[in-house]
C-alpha atoms as a PDB file:
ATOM      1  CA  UNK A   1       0.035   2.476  -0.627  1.00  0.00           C
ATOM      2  CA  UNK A   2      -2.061   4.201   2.168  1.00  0.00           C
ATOM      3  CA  UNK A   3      -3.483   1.934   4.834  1.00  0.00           C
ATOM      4  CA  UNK A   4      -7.217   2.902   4.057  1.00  0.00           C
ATOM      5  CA  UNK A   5      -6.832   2.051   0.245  1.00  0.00           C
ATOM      6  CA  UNK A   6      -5.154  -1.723   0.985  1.00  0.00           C
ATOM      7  CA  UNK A   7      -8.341  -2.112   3.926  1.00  0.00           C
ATOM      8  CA  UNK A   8     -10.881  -1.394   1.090  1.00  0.00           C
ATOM      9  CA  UNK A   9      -9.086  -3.418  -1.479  1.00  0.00           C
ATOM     10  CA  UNK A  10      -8.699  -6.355   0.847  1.00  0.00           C
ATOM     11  CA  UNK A  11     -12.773  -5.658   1.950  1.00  0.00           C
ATOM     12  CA  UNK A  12     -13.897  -6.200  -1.536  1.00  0.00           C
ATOM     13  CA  UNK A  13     -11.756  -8.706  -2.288  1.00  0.00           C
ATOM     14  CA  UNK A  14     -13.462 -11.025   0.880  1.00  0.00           C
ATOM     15  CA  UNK A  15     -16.978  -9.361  -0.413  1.00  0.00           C
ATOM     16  CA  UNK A  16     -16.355 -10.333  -4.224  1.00  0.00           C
ATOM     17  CA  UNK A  17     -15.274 -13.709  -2.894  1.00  0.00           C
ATOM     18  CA  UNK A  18     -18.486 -14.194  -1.556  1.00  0.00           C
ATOM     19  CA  UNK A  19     -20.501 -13.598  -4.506  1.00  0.00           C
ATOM     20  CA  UNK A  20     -20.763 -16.326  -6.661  1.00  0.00           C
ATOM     21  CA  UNK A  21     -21.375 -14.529  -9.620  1.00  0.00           C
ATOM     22  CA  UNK A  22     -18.841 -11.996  -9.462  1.00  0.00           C
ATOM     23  CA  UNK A  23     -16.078 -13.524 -11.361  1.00  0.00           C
ATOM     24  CA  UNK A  24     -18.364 -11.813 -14.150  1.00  0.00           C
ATOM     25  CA  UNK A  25     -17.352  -8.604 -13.610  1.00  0.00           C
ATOM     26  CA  UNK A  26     -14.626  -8.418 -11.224  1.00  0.00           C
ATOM     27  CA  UNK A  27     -11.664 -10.149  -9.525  1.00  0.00           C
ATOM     28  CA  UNK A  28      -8.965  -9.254  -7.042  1.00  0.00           C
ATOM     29  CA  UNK A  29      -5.902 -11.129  -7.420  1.00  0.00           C
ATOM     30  CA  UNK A  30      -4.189 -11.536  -4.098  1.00  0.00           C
ATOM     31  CA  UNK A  31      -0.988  -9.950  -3.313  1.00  0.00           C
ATOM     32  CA  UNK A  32       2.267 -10.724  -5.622  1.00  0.00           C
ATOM     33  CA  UNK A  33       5.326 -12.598  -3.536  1.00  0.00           C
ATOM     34  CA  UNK A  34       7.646  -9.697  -3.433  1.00  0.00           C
ATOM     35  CA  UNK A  35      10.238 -12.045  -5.725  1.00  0.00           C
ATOM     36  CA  UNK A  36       7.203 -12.278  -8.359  1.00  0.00           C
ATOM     37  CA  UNK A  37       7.227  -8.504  -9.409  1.00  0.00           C
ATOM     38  CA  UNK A  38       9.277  -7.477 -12.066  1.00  0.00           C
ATOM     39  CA  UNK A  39      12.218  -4.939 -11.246  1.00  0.00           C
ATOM     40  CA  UNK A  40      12.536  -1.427 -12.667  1.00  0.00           C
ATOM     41  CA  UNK A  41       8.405  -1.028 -11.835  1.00  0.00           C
ATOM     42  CA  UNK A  42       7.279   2.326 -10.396  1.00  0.00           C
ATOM     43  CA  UNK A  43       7.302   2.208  -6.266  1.00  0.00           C
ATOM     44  CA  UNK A  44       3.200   2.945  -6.516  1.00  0.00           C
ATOM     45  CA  UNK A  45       2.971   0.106  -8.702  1.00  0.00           C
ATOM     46  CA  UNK A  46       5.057  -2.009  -6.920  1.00  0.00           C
ATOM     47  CA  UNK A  47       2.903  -1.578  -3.747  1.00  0.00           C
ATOM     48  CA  UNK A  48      -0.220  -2.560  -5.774  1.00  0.00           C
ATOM     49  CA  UNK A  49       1.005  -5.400  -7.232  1.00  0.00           C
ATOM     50  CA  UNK A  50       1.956  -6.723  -3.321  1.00  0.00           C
ATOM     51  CA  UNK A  51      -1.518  -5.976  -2.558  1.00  0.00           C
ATOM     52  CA  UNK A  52      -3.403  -7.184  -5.587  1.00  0.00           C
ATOM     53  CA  UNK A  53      -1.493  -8.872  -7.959  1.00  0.00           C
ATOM     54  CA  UNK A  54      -4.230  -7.611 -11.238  1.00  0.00           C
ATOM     55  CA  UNK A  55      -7.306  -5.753 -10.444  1.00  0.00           C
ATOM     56  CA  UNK A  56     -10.740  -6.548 -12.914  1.00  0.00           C
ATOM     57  CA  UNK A  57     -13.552  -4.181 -12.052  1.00  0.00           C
ATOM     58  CA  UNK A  58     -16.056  -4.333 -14.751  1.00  0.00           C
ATOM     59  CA  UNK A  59     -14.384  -2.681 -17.681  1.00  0.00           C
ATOM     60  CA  UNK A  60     -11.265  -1.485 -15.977  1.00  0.00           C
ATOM     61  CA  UNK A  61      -8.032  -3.662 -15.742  1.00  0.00           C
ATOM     62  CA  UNK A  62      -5.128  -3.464 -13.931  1.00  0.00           C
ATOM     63  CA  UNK A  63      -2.269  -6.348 -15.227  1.00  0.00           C
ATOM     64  CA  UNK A  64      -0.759  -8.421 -13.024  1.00  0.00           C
ATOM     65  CA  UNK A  65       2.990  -9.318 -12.437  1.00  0.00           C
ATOM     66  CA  UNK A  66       2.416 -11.680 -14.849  1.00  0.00           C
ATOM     67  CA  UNK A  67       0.983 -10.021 -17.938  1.00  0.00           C
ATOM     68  CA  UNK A  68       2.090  -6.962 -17.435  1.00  0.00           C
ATOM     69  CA  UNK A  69       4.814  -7.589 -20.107  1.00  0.00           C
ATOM     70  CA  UNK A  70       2.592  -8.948 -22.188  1.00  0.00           C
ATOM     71  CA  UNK A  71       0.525  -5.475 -22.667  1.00  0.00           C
ATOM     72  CA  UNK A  72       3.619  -3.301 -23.775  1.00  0.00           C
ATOM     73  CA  UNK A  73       2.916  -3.718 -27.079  1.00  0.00           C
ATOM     74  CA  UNK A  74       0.160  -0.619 -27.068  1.00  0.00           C
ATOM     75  CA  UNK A  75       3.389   1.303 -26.832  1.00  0.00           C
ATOM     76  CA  UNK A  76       4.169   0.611 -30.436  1.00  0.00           C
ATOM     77  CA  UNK A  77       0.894   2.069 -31.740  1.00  0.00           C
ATOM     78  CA  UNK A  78       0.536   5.230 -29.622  1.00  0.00           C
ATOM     79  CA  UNK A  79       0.159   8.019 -31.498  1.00  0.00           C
ATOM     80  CA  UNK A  80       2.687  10.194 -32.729  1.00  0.00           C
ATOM     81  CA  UNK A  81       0.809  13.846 -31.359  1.00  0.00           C
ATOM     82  CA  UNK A  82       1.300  11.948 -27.880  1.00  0.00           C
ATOM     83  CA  UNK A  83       4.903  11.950 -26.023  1.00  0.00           C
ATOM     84  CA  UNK A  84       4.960   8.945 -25.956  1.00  0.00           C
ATOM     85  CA  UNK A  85       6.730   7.754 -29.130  1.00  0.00           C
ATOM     86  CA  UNK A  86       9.259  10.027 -28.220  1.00  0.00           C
ATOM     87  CA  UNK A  87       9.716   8.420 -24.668  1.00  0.00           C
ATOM     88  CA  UNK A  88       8.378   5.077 -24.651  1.00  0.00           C
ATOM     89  CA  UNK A  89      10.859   3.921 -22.498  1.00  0.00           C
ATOM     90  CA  UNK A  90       9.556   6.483 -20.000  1.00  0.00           C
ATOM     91  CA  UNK A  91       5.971   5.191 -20.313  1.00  0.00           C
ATOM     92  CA  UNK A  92       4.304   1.979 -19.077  1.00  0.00           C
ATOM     93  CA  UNK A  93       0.986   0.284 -20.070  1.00  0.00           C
ATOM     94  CA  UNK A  94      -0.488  -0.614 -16.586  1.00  0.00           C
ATOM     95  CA  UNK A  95      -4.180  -1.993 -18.116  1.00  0.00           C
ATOM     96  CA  UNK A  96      -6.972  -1.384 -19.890  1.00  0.00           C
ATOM     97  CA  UNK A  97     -10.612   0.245 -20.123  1.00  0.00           C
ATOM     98  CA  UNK A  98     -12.389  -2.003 -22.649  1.00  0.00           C
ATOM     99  CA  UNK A  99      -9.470  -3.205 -24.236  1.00  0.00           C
ATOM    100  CA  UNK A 100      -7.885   0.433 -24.897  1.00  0.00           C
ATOM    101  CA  UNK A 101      -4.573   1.179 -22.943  1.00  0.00           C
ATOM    102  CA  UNK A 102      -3.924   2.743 -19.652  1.00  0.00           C
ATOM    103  CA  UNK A 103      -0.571   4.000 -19.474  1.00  0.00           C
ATOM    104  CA  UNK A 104       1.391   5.453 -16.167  1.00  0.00           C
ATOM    105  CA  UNK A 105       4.408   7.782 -17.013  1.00  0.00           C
ATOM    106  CA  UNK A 106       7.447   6.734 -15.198  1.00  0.00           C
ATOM    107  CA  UNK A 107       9.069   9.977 -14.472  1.00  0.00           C
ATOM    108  CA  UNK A 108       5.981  11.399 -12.839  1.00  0.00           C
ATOM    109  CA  UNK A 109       3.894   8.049 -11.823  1.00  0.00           C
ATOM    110  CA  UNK A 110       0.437   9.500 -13.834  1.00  0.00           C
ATOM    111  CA  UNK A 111      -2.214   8.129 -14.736  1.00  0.00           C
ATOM    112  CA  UNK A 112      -2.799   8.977 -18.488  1.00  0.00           C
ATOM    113  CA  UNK A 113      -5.180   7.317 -21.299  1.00  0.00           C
ATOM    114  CA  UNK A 114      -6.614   8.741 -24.366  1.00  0.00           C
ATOM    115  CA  UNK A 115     -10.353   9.280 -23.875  1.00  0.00           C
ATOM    116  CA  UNK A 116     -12.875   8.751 -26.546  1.00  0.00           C
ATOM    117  CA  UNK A 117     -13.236  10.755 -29.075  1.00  0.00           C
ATOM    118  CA  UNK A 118     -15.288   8.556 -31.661  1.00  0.00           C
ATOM    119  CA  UNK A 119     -11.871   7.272 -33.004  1.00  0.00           C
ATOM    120  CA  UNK A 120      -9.967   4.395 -32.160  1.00  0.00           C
ATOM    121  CA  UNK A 121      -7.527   5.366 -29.283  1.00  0.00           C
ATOM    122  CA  UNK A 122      -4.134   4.666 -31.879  1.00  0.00           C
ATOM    123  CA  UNK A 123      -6.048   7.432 -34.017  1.00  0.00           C
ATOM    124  CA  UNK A 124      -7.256   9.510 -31.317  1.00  0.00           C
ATOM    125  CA  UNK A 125      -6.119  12.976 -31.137  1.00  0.00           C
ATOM    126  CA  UNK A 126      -6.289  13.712 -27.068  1.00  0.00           C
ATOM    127  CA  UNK A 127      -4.556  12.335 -24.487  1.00  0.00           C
ATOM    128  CA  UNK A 128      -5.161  12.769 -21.058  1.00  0.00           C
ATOM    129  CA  UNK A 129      -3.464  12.647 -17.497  1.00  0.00           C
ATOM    130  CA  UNK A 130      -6.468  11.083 -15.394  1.00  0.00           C
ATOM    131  CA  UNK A 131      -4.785  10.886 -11.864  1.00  0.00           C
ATOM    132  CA  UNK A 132      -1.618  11.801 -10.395  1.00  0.00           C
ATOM    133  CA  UNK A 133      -0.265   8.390  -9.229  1.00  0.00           C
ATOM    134  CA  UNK A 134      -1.745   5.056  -9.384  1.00  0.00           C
ATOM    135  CA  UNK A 135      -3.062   5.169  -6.107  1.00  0.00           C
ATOM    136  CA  UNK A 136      -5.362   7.895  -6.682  1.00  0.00           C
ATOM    137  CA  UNK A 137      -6.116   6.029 -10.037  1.00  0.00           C
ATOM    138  CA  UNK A 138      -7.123   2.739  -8.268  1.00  0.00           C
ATOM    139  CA  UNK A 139      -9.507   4.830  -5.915  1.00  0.00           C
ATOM    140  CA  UNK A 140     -11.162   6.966  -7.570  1.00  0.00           C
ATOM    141  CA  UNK A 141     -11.479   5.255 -11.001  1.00  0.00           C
ATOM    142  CA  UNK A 142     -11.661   1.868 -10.110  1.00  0.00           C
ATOM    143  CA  UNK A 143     -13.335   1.872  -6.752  1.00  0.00           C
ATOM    144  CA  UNK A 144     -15.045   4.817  -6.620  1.00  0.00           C
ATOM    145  CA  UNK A 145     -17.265   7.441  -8.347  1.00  0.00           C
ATOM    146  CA  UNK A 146     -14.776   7.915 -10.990  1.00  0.00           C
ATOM    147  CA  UNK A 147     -15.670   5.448 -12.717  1.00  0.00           C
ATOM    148  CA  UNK A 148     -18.864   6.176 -14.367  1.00  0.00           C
ATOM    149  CA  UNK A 149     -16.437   9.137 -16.046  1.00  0.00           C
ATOM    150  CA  UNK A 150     -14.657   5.864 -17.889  1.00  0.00           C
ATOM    151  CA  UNK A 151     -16.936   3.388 -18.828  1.00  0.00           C
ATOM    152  CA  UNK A 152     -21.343   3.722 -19.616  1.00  0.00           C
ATOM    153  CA  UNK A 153     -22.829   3.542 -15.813  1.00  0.00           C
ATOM    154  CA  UNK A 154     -24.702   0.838 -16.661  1.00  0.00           C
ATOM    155  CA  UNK A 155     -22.534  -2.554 -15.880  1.00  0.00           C
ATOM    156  CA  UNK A 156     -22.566  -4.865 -12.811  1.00  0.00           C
ATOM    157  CA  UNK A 157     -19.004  -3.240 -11.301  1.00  0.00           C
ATOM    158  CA  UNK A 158     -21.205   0.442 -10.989  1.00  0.00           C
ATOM    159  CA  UNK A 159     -23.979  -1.981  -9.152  1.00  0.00           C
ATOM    160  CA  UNK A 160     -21.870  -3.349  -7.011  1.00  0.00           C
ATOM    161  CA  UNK A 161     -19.874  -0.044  -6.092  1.00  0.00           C
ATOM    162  CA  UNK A 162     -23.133   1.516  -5.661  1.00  0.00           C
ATOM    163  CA  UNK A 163     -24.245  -1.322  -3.005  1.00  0.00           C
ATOM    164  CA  UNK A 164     -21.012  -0.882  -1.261  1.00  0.00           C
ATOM    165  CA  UNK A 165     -21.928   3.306  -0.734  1.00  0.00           C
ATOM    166  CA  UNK A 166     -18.857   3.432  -2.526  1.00  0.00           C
ATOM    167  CA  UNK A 167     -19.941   5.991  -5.628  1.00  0.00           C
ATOM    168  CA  UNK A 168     -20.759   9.414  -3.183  1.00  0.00           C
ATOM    169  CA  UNK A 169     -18.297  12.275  -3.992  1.00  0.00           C
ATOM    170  CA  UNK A 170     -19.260  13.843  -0.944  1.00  0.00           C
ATOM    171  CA  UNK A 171     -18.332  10.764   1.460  1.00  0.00           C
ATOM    172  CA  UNK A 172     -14.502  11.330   2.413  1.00  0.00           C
ATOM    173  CA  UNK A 173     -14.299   8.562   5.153  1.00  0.00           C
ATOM    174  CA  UNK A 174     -15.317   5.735   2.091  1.00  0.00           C
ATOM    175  CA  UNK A 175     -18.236   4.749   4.479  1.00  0.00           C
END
């Protein structure tokens, strides 16, 4: 994981902690123990996890070391137009955007989810790569402008990334 990325996770993490009310809509788990993250992960997700060990940012969640297992299951009820009943071994479910999967393809470390479509996402008919590698996932999407593009623009997580001057496009040193 780049050096800027783990300063500006580890930033809001201390400025979340100091909000009272921002268990709400956000938390920052500290970093795994190295022991604590399962083997066989993706090296881009195994960096993450070290640095924050599950990421909630409004409607956006990363899984921990610890649930990760737990949120396989999606696998089972992808559909079959995707590639990833083909491969599931090859795919991972990494979180969720209001309770719809996030998956990261092994081979290639994407980003992929299936974006609404007025269907539930198991009946969806599109699936989409949304970033090239977790990292790029984590700060665009989840700490940056990106993320009005997944969820309504309207929730305490686009406040808050607003009052950090976090959601300008144009702003390539993230101050």
């Amino acid at each position: 994981m780049n050096l800027e990325l783990r300063q500006l996770i580890e930033e809001l993490r201390a400025e979340l902690a100091d909000l009272p009310d921002s268990l709400a809509y956000a938390e920052f788990g500290e970093g795994a123990a190295i022991d604590a993250v399962p083997a066989g992960l993706p090296a881009d997700l195994r960096d993450l996890l070290l640095v924050a060990d599950g990421l909630r940012a409004g409607r956006v969640e990363l899984a921990s070391s610890s649930t990760l297992a737990g949120i396989q299951y999606h696998l089972d009820y992808a559909p079959d137009f995707s590639s990833i009943p083909q491969d599931r071994p090859g795919w991972l479910v990494v979180g969720v955007r209001s309770d719809e999967p996030i998956f990261m393809d092994r081979g290639t470390g994407a980003i992929w989810y299936f974006p609404p479509t007025g269907t539930e996402w198991f009946m969806s008919d599109a699936f989409e790569e949304l970033a090239p590698d977790v990292e790029s996932f984590v700060d665009y999407y989840l700490l940056g402008p990106g993320y009005a593009d997944l969820t309504p623009a309207d929730d305490r997580w686009f406040a808050f990334l607003d009052e950090q001057g976090l959601l300008d496009e144009d702003d390539e040193d993230g101050s």
